[in-house]
Structure formats: structure tokens, C-alpha cells
C-alpha atoms as a PDB file:
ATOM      1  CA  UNK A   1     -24.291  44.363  89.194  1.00  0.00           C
ATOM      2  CA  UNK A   2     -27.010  42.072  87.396  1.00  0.00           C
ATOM      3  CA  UNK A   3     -24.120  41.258  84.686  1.00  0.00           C
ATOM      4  CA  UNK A   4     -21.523  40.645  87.654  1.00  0.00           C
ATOM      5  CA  UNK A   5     -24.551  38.328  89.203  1.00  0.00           C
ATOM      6  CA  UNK A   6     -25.669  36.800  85.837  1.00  0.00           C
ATOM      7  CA  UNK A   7     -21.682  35.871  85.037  1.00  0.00           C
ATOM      8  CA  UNK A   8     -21.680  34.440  88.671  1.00  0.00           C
ATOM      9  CA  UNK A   9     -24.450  31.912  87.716  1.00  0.00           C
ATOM     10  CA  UNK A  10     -23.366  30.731  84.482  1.00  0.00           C
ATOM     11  CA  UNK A  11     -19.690  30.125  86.179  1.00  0.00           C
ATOM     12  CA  UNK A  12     -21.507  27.913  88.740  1.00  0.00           C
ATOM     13  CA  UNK A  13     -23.553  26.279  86.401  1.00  0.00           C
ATOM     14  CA  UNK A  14     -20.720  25.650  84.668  1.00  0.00           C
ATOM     15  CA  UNK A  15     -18.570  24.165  87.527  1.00  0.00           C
ATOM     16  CA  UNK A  16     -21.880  22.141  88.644  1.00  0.00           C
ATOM     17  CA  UNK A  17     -21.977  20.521  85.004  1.00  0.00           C
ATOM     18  CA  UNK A  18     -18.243  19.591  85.203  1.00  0.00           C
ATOM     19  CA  UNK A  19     -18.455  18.093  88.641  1.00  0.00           C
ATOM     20  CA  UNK A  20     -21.269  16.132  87.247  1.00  0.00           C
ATOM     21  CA  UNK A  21     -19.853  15.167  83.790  1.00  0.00           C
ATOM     22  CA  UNK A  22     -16.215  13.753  85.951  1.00  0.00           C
ATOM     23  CA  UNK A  23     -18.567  12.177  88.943  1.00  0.00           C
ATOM     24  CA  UNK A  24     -20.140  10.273  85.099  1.00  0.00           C
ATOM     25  CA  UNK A  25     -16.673   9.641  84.107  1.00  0.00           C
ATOM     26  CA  UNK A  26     -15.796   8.178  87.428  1.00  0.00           C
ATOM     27  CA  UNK A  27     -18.374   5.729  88.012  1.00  0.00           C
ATOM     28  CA  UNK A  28     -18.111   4.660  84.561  1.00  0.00           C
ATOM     29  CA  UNK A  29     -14.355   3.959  85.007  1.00  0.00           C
ATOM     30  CA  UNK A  30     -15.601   1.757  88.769  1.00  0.00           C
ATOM     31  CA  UNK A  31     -18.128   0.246  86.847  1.00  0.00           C
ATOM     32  CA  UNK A  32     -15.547  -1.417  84.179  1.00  0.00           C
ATOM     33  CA  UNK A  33     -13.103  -2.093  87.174  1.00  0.00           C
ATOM     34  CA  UNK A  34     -15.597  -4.188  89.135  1.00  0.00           C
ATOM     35  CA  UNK A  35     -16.295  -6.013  86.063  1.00  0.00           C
ATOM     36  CA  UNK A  36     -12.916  -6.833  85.178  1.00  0.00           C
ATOM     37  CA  UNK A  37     -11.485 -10.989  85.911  1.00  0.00           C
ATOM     38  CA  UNK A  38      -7.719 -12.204  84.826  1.00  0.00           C
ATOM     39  CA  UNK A  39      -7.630 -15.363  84.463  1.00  0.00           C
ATOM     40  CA  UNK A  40      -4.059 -17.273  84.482  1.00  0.00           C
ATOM     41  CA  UNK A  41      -3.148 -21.288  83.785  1.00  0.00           C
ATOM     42  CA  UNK A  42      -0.222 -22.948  84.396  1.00  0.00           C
ATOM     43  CA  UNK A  43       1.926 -23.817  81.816  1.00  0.00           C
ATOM     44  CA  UNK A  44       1.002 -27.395  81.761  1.00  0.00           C
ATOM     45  CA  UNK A  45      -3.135 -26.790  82.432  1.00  0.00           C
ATOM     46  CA  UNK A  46      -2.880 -28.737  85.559  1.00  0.00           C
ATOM     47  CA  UNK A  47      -4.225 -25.095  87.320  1.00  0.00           C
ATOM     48  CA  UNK A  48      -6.254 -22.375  86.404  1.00  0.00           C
ATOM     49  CA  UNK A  49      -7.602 -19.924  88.294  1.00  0.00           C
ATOM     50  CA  UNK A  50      -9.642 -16.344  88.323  1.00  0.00           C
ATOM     51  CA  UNK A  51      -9.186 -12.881  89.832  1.00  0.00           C
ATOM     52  CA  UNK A  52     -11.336 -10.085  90.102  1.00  0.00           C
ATOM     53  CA  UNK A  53     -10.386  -6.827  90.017  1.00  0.00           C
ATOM     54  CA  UNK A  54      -9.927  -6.386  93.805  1.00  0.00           C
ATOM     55  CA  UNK A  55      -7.248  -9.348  93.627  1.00  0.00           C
ATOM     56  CA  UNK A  56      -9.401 -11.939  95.071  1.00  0.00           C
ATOM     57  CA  UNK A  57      -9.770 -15.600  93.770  1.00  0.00           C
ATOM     58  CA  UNK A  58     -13.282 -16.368  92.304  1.00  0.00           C
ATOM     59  CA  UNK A  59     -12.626 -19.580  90.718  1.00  0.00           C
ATOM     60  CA  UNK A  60      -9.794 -22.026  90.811  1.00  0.00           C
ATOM     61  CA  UNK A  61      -9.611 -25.059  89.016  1.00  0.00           C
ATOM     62  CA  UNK A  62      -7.417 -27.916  89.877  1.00  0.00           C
ATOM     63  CA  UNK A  63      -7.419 -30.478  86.437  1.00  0.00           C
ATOM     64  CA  UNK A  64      -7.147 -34.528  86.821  1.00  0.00           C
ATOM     65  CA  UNK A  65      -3.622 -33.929  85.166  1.00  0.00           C
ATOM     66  CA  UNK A  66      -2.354 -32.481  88.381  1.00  0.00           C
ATOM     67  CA  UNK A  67      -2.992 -35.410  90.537  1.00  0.00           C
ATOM     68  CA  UNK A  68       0.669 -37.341  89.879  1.00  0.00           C
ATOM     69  CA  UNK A  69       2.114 -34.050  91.235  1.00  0.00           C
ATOM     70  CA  UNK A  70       3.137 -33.430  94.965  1.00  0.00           C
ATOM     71  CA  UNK A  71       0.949 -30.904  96.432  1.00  0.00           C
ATOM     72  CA  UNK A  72       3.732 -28.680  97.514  1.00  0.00           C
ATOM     73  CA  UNK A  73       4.094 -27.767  93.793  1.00  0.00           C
ATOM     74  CA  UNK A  74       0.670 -27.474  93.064  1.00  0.00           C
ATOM     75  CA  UNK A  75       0.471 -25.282  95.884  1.00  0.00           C
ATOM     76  CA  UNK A  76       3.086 -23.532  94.799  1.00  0.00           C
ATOM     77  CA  UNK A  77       1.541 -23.475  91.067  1.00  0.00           C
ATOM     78  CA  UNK A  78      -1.258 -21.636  92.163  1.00  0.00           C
ATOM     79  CA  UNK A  79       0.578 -19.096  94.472  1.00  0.00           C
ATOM     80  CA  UNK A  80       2.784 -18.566  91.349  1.00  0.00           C
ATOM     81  CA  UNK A  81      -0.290 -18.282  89.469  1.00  0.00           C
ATOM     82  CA  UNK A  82      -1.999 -15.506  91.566  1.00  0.00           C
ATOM     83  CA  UNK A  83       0.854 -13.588  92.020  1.00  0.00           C
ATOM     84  CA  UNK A  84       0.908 -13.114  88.037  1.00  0.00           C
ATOM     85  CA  UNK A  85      -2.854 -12.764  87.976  1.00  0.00           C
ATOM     86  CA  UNK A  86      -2.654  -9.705  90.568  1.00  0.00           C
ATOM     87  CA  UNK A  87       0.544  -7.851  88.992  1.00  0.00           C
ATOM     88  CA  UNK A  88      -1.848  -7.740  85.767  1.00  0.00           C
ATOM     89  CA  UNK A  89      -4.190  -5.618  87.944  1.00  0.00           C
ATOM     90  CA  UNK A  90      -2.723  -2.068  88.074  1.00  0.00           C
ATOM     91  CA  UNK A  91      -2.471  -2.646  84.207  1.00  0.00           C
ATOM     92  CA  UNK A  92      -6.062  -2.820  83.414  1.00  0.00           C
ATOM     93  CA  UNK A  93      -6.720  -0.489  86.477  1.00  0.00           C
ATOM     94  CA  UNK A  94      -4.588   2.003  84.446  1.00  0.00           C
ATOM     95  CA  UNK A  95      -6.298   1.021  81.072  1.00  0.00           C
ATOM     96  CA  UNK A  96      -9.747   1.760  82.348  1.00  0.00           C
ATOM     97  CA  UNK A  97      -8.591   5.166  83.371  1.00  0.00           C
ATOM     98  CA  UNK A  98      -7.220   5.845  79.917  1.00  0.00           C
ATOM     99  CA  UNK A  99     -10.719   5.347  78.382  1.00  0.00           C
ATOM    100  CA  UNK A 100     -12.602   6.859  81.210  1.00  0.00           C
ATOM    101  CA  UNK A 101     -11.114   9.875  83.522  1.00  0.00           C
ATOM    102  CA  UNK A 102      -7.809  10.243  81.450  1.00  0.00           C
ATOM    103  CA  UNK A 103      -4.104   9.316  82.978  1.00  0.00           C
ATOM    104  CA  UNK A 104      -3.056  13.094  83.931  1.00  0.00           C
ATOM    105  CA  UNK A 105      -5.901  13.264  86.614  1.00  0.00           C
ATOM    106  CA  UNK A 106      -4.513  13.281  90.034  1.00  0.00           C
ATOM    107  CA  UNK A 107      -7.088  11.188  91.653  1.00  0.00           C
ATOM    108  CA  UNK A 108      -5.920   8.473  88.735  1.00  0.00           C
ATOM    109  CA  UNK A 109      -2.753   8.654  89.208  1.00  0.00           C
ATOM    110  CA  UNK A 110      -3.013   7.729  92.923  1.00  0.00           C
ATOM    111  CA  UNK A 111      -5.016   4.953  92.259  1.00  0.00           C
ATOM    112  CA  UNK A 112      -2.648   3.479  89.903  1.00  0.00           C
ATOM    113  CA  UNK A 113      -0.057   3.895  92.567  1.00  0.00           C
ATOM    114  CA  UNK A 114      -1.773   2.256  95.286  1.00  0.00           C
ATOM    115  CA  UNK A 115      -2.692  -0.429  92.552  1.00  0.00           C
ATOM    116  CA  UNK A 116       0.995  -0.970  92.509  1.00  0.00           C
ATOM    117  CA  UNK A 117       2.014  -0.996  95.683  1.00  0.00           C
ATOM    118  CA  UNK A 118      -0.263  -3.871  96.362  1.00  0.00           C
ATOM    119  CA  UNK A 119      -0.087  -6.004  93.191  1.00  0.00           C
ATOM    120  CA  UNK A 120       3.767  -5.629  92.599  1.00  0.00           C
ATOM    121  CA  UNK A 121       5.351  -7.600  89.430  1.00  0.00           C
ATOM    122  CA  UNK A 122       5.696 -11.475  90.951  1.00  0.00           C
ATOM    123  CA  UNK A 123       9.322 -12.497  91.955  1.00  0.00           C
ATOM    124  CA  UNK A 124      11.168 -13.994  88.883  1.00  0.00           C
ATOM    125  CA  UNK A 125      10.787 -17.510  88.031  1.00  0.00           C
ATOM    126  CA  UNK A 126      13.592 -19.723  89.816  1.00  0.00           C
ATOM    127  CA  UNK A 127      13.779 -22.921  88.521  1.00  0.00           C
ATOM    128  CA  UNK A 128      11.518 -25.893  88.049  1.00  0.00           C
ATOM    129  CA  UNK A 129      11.464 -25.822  92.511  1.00  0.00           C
ATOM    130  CA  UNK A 130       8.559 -23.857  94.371  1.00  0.00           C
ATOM    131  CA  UNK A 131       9.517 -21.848  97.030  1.00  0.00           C
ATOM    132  CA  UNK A 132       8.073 -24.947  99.252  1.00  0.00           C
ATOM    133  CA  UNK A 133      10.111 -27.916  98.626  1.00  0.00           C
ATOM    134  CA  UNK A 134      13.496 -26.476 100.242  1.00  0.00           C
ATOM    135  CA  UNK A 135      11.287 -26.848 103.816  1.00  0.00           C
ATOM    136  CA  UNK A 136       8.872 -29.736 102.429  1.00  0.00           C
ATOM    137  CA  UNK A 137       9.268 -32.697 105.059  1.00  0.00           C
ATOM    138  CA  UNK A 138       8.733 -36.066 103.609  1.00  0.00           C
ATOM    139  CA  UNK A 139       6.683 -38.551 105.369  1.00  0.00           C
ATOM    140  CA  UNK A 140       5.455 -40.697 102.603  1.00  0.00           C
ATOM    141  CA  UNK A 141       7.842 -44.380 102.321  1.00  0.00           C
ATOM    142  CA  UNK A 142       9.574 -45.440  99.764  1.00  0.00           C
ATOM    143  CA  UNK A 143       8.959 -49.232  98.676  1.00  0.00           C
ATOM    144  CA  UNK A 144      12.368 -49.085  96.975  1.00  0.00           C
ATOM    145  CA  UNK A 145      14.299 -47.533  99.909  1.00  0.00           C
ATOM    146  CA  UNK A 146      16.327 -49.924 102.086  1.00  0.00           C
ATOM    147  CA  UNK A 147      15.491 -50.477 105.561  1.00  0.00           C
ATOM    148  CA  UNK A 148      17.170 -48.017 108.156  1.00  0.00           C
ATOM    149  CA  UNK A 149      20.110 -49.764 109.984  1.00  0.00           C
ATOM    150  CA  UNK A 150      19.932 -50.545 113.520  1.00  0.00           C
ATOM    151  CA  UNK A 151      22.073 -48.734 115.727  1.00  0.00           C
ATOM    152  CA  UNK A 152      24.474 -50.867 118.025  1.00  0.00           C
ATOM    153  CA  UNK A 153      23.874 -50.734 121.621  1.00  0.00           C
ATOM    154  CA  UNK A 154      27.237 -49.263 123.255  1.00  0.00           C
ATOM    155  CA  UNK A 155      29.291 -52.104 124.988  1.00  0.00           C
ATOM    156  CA  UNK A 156      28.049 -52.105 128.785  1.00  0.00           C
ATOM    157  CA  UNK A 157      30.554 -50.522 130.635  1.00  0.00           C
ATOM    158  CA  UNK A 158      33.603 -52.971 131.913  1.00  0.00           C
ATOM    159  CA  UNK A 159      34.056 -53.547 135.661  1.00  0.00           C
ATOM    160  CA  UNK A 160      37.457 -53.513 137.215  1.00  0.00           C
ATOM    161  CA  UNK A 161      38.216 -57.323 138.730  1.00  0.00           C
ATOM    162  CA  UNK A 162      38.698 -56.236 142.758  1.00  0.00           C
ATOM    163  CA  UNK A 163      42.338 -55.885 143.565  1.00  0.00           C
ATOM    164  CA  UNK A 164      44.134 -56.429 146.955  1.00  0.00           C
ATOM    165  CA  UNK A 165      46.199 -53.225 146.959  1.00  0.00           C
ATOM    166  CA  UNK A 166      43.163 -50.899 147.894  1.00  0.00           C
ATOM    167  CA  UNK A 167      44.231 -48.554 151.079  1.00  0.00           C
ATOM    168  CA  UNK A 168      41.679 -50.627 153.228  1.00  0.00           C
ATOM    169  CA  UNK A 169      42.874 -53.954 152.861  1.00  0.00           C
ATOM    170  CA  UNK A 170      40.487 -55.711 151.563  1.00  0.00           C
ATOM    171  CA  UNK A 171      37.932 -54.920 154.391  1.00  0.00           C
ATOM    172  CA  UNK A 172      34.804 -52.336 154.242  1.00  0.00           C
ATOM    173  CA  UNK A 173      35.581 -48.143 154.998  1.00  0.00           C
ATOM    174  CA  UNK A 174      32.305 -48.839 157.288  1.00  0.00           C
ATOM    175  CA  UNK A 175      34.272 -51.423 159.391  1.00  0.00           C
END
């Protein structure tokens, strides 16, 4: 029984110094994570803005060169531009893993998938219009833009002159 007992407590040992060595692996892997920013900038430089690894915004910068634009497409920019930010995030979620706890550990692989479900790929790119200027109301006035033409009043309504064939004969119904 001593060997059965003595085989018992390396095997535990054992186990303990795996659990120990993947619990390492795993708070290396959060360590990188919480570490990691994606920065994106819009094609022009008129935006740029940072992400950390959770998918919120820790810096956004809005350059001089965006002030001729309408702010419905620099609001737009920088929707577009953390959209693309957070559909990098599963990537480097899944990169981390790689170097860390490997890709064919379970616990990894539902991480990655919940990393995907909420940082999906952005939309595709429609054309040079954000998604805000089909509902953007303008209130700003054109200089240029003739003046709005004054509706005509409706002709007052025409009286018919009295006439001597009514059924009363020309005297009141009260009479």
C-alpha cells in the first residue's frame, strides 16, 4: 500500500504543479490583454482615436483639419473609426493566446468567441456618405439661396348678390 500511497502523491503533486504552471500561463496571457491599445486614423488624419483592449475609447483626437467638415461626418468618422478599432480586438485577443495558453484550450477558444460576438468585422464601407446624413436636418442658411416665395392668400370666398326668387319673398323666415 505505501507504493499505491507514494504513486497517489506524486500524481497530485503533479496535477497541483500543472494547475499552477496554466493559472501562470493565464495571467500572463490577461496581463498582455490589459496592456494591449489599437489605435485607428482616418484616412485623411482629421481623427484618431485609441482603444483598449476591453473596446473602450481612451483617447480621441479631433485635428484642426477637421474643422471645414460637417459634424455629422466627423461623427460618423469616428464611429467608423471605432468600429474598425474593436473588430481588431478578437485578433490580438487570439494572438495573445497563441503565445500564452495555446489556441486548442477550451477556455481560449470561448474567449475568442465571445471576443467575436461583441467586436464583429464593421459593416462595409458605403460610399463617401455616413450613415447620418440620409436623416441630417439642415438648419444652417445659405447666403446664396434665394428667398422662399410667399404663398398667396386664397381669394376670400365670393358672396352671392341677394336674389328676389327666394321661397320667402324677400322678407325674414322669423317674420
Amino acid at each position: 500500500m505505501p507504493e499505491d500511497i507514494a504513486g497517489s502523491e506524486q500524481m497530485l503533486a503533479n496535477w497541483n504543479q500543472d494547475i499552477q504552471q496554466r493559472a501562470a500561463r493565464y495571467q500572463e496571457m490577461a496581463t498582455r490583454v490589459q496592456g494591449m491599445t489599437i489605435s485607428e486614423r482616418s484616412s485623411d488624419g482629421s481623427v484618431e482615436l485609441t482603444i483598449g483592449s476591453n473596446g473602450i475609447l481612451q483617447n480621441l483626437v479631433i485635428n484642426e483639419s477637421a474643422a471645414g467638415k460637417r459634424m455629422s461626418e466627423v461623427s460618423g468618422e469616428i464611429m467608423k473609426l471605432l468600429q474598425r478599432a474593436q473588430s481588431r480586438i478578437p485578433e490580438l485577443l487570439q494572438e495573445a493566446m497563441a503565445e500564452t495558453i495555446g489556441t486548442q484550450d477550451e477556455t481560449a477558444n470561448v474567449l475568442f468567441s465571445e471576443a467575436k460576438k461583441n467586436f464583429p468585422a464593421p459593416p462595409a464601407e458605403e460610399s463617401a456618405r455616413t450613415p447620418y446624413d440620409r436623416n441630417e436636418i439642415n438648419f444652417r442658411v445659405e447666403d446664396d439661396a434665394p428667398p422662399p416665395a410667399r404663398p398667396t392668400p386664397p381669394p376670400p370666398p365670393r358672396r352671392r348678390p341677394p336674389s328676389d326668387d327666394d321661397d320667402f319673398g324677400g322678407e325674414s323666415v322669423l317674420s
